[in-house]
Protein backbone atom coordinates (compact mmCIF):
# COMPACT_ATOMS: atom_id res chain seq x y z
CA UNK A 1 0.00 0.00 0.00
CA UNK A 2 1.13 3.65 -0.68
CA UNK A 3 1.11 5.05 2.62
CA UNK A 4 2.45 2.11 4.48
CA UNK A 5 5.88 2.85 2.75
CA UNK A 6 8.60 4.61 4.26
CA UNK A 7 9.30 8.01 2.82
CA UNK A 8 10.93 8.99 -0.66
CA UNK A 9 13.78 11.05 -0.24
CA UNK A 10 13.60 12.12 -3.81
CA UNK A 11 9.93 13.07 -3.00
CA UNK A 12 10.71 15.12 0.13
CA UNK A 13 13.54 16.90 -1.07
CA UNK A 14 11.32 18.07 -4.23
CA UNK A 15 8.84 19.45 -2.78
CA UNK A 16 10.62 21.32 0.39
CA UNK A 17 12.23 22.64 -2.19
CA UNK A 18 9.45 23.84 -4.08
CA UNK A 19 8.01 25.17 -0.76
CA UNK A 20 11.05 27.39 -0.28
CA UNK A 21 10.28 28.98 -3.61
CA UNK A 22 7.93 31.01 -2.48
CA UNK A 23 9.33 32.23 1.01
CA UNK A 24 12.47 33.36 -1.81
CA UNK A 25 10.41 35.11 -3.93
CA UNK A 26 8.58 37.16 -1.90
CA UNK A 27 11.67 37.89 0.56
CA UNK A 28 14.41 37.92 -1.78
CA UNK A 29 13.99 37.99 -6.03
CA UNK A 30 10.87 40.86 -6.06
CA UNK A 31 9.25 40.07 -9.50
CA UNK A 32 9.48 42.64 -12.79
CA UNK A 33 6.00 42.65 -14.59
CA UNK A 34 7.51 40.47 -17.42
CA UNK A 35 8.21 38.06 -14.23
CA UNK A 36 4.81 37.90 -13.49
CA UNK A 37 3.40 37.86 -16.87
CA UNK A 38 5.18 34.43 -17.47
CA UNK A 39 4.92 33.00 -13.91
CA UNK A 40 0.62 33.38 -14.95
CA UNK A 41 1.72 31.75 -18.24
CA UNK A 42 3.44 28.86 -17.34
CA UNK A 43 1.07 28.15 -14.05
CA UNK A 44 -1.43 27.85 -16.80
CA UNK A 45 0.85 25.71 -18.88
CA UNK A 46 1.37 23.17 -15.62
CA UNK A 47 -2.14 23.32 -14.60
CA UNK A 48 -3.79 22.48 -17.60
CA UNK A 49 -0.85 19.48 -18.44
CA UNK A 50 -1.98 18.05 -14.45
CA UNK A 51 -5.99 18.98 -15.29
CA UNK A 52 -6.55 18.58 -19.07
CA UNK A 53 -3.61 16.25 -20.23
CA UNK A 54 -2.43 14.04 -17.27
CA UNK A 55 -5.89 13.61 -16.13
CA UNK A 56 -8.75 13.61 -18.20
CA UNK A 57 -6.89 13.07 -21.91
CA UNK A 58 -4.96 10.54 -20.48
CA UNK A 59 -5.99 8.98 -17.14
CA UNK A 60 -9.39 9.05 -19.00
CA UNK A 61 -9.42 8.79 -22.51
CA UNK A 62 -11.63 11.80 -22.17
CA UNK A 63 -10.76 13.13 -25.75
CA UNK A 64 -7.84 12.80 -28.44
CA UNK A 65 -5.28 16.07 -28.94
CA UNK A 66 -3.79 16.56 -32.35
CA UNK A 67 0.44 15.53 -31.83
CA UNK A 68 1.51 18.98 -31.52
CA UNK A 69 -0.62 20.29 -28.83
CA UNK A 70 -0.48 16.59 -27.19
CA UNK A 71 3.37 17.21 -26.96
CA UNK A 72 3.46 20.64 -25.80
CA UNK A 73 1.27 19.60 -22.44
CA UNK A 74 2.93 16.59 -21.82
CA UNK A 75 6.19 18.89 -21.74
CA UNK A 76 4.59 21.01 -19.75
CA UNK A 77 3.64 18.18 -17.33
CA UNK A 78 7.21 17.08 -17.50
CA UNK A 79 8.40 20.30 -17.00
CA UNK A 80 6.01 21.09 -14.31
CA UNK A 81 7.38 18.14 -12.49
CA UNK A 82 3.98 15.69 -13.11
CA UNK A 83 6.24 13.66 -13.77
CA UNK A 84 5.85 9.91 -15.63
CA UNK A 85 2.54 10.39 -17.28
CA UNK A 86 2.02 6.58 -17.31
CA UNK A 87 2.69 6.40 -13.46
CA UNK A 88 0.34 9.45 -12.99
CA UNK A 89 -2.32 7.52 -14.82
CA UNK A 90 -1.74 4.40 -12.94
CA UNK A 91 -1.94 6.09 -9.52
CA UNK A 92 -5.30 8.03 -10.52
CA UNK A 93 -7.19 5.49 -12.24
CA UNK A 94 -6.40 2.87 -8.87
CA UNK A 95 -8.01 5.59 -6.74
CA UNK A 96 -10.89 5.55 -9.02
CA UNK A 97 -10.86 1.47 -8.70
CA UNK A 98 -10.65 1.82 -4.57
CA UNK A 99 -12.39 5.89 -4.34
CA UNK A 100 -11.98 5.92 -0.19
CA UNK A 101 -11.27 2.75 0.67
CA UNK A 102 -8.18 1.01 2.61
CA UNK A 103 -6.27 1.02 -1.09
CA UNK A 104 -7.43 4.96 -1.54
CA UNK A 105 -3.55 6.18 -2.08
CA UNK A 106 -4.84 9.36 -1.18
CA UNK A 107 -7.96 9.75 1.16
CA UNK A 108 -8.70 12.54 3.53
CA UNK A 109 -9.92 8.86 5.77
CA UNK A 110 -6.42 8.73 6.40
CA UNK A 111 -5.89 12.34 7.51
CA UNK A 112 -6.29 15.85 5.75
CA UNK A 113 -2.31 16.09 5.57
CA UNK A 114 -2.16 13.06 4.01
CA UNK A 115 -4.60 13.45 1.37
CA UNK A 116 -3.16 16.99 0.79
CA UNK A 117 0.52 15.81 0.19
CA UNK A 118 1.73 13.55 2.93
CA UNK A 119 0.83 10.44 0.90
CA UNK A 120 2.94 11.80 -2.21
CA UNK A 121 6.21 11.62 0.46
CA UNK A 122 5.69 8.31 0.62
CA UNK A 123 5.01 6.94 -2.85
CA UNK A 124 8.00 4.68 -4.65
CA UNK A 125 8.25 3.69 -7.92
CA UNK A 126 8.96 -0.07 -7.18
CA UNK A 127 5.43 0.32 -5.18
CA UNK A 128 3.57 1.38 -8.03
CA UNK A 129 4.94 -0.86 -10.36
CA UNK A 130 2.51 -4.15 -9.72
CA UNK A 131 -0.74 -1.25 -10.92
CA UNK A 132 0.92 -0.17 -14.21
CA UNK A 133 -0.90 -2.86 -15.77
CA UNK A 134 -3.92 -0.36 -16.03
CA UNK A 135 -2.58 2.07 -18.21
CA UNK A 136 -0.92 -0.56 -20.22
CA UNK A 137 -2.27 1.06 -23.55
CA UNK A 138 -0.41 4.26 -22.64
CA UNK A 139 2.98 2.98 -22.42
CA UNK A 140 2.45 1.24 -25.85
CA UNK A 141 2.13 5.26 -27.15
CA UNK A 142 5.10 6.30 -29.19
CA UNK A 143 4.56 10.00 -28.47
CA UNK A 144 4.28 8.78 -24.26
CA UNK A 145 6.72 6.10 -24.21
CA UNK A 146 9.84 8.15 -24.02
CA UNK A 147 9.14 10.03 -21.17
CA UNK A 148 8.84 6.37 -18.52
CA UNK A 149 10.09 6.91 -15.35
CA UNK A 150 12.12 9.64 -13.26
CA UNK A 151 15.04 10.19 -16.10
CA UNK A 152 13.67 11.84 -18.52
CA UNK A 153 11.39 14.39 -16.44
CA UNK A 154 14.79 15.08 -14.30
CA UNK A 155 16.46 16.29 -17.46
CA UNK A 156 14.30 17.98 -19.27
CA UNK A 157 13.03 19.84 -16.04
CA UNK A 158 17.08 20.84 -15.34
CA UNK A 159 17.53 21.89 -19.12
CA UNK A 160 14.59 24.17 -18.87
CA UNK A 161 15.72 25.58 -15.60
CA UNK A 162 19.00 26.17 -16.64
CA UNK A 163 17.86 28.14 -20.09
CA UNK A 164 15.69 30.64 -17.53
CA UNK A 165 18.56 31.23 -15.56
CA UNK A 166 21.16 31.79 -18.27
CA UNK A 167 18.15 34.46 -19.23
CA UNK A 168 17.17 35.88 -16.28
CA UNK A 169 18.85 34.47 -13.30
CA UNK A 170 17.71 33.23 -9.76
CA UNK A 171 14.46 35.40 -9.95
CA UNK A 172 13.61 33.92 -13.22
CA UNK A 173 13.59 30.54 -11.91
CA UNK A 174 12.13 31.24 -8.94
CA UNK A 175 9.17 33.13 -9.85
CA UNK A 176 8.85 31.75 -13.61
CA UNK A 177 9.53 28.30 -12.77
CA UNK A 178 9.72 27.27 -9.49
CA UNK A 179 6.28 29.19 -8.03
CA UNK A 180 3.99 28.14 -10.98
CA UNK A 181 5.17 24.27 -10.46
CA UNK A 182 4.41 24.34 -6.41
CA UNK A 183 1.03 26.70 -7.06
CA UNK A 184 -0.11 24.00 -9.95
CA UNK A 185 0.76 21.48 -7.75
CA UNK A 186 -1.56 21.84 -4.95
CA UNK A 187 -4.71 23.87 -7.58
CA UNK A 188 -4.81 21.13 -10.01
CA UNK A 189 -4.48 18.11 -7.46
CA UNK A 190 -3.73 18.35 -4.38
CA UNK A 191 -6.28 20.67 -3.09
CA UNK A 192 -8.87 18.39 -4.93
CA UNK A 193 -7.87 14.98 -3.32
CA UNK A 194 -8.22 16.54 0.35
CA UNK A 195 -11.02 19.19 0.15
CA UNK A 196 -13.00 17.39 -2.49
CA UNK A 197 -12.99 14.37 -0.21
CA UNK A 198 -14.12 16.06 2.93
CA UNK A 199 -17.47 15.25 3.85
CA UNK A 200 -19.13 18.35 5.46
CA UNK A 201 -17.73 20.62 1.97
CA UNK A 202 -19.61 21.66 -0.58
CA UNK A 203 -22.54 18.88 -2.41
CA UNK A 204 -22.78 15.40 -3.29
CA UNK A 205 -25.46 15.29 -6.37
CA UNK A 206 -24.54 11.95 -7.19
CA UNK A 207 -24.38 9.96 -4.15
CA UNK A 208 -24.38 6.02 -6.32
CA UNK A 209 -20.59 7.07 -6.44
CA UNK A 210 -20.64 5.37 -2.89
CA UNK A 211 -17.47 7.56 -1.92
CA UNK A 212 -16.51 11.07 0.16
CA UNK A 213 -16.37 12.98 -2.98
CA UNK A 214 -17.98 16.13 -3.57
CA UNK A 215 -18.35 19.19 -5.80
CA UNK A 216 -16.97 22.69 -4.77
CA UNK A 217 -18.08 25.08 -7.17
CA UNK A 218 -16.28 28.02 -4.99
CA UNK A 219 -13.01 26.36 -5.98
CA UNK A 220 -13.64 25.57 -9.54
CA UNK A 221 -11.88 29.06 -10.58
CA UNK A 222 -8.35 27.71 -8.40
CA UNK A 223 -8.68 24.08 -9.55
CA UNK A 224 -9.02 24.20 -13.14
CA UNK A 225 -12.16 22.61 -12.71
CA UNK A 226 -11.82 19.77 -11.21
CA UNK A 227 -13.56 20.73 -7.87
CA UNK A 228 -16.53 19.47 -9.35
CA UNK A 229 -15.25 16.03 -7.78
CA UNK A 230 -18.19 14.22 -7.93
CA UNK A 231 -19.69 14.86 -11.07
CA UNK A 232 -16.42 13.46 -12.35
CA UNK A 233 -16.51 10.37 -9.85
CA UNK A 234 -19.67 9.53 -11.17
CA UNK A 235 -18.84 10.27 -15.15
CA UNK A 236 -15.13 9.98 -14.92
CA UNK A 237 -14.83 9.63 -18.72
CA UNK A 238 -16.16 13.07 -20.16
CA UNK A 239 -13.81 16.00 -20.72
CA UNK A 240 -16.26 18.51 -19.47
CA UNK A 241 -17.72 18.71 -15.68
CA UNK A 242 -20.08 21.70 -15.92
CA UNK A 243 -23.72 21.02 -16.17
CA UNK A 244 -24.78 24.59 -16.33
CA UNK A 245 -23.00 28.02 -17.28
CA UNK A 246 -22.64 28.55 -13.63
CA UNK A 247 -20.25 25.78 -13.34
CA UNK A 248 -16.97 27.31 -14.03
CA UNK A 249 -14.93 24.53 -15.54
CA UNK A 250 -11.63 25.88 -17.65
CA UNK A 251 -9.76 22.87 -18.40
CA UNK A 252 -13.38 21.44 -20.07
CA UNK A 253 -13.71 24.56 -21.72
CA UNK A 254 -10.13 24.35 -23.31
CA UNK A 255 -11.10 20.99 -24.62
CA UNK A 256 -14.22 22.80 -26.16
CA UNK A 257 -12.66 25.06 -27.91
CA UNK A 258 -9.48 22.96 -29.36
CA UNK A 259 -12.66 20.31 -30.25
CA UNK A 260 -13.99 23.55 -32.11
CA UNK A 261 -10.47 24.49 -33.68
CA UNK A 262 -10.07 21.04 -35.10
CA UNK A 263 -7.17 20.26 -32.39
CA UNK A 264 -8.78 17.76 -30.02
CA UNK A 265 -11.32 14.85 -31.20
CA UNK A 266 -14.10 12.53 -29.56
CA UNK A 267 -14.24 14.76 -26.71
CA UNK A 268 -16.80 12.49 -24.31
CA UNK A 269 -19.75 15.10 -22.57
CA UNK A 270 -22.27 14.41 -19.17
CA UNK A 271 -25.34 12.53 -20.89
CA UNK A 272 -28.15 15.03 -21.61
């Protein structure tokens, strides 16, 4: 089990790292405008590689991107420090499988800390390996293949880094790299796997999902859209989660509009 492993150093030291990026930024490297204007671009980049790539193109088969765009979010996943997009898929679609139960890698039953990050200390690579089998048709992808395991994340994540420092030193990487990847972190995933799990928030219209999770509309706008949990529990294979105009849902409204531009294809919707 996930959480009955002892911790990943690689794991730890990532993401204390990350942590310190913002204490840095806002004590040390003060941002330019330009600084800004690409730390909004590329936290957009990451979140929608986590939201609309990693999980509901991939994890879910939720639509088909055209190569091009398909490559540019899985680079911005890899960049973003997503990481292995067949691991990522494995992981999600096994919480799907056991939603709040004993095997739930990730639920809030097992403490709020946990859900929100504690229980991605603690994953391994050699423990995910026996659940790979699920996203079997993913490795087989030429254009996903490449990109198995921690090596090739690692160096195109350190190439990229070092390019924004040649350009614009420590604050560039801080505020342009380092603060969108810990911000897209917790918006597009970890702040749905803890709060979105929590009983007493927000509503449960679909309560045959048998499970703790719920829709947050007042988080929709930081989460990409994938606050509303529940809806996708209960049609976890459609690429857009808003059932009314109200329902703000911006990584389904990207796959929209590439459907409408001829970039994505057999994008799945909620049943009418």
């Amino acid at each position: 089990m996930f959480f009955k492993t002892s911790l990943n150093p690689i794991h730890v030291l990532t993401l204390a790292g990350l942590f310190a990026a913002p204490v840095l930024g806002l004590t040390l490297f003060h941002p330019t405008p330009l600084l800004l204007l690409l730390a909004y671009l590329h936290l957009l980049w990451f979140g929608f590689a986590s939201s609309l790539y990693y999980h509901r193109v991939l994890s879910h088969r939720a639509a088909k991107l055209v190569p091009a765009l398909e490559l540019f979010f899985l680079l911005g996943g890899l960049i973003g420090l997503s990481g292995d997009p067949v691991q990522w898929s494995s992981v999600h679609r096994f919480h799907h499988q056991n939603s709040d139960s004993d095997e739930d890698p990730h639920s809030p039953k097992r403490g709020f800390w946990h859900s929100l990050f504690g229980w991605y200390l603690r994953v391994h690579p050699t423990k995910i390996e026996p659940i790979l089998g699920n996203s079997s048709e993913l490795a087989e992808r030429k254009i996903i293949s490449w990109a198995r395991g921690y090596g090739p994340s690692t160096i195109i994540h350190i190439a990229y880094a070092v390019l924004l420092y040649i350009w614009g030193g420590f604050p560039a990487l801080v505020w342009v790299l380092y603060i969108p990847v810990i911000m897209s972190f917790f918006m597009a995933w970890a702040l749905v796997a803890s709060f979105c799990h929590i009983p007493f928030f927000g509503k449960q219209p679909y309560p045959e999902t048998r499970d703790r999770s719920r829709n947050v509309a007042l988080m929709a706008p930081f989460t990409f859209g994938e606050s509303f949990h529940n809806t996708h529990h209960r049609y976890s294979s459609v690429g857009l989660y808003s059932e009314k105009w109200t329902e703000w849902d911006m990584s389904g409204y990207l796959l929209v509009l590439f459907e409408k531009l001829g970039w994505a294809k057999d994008l799945r919707r909620l049943p009418k």
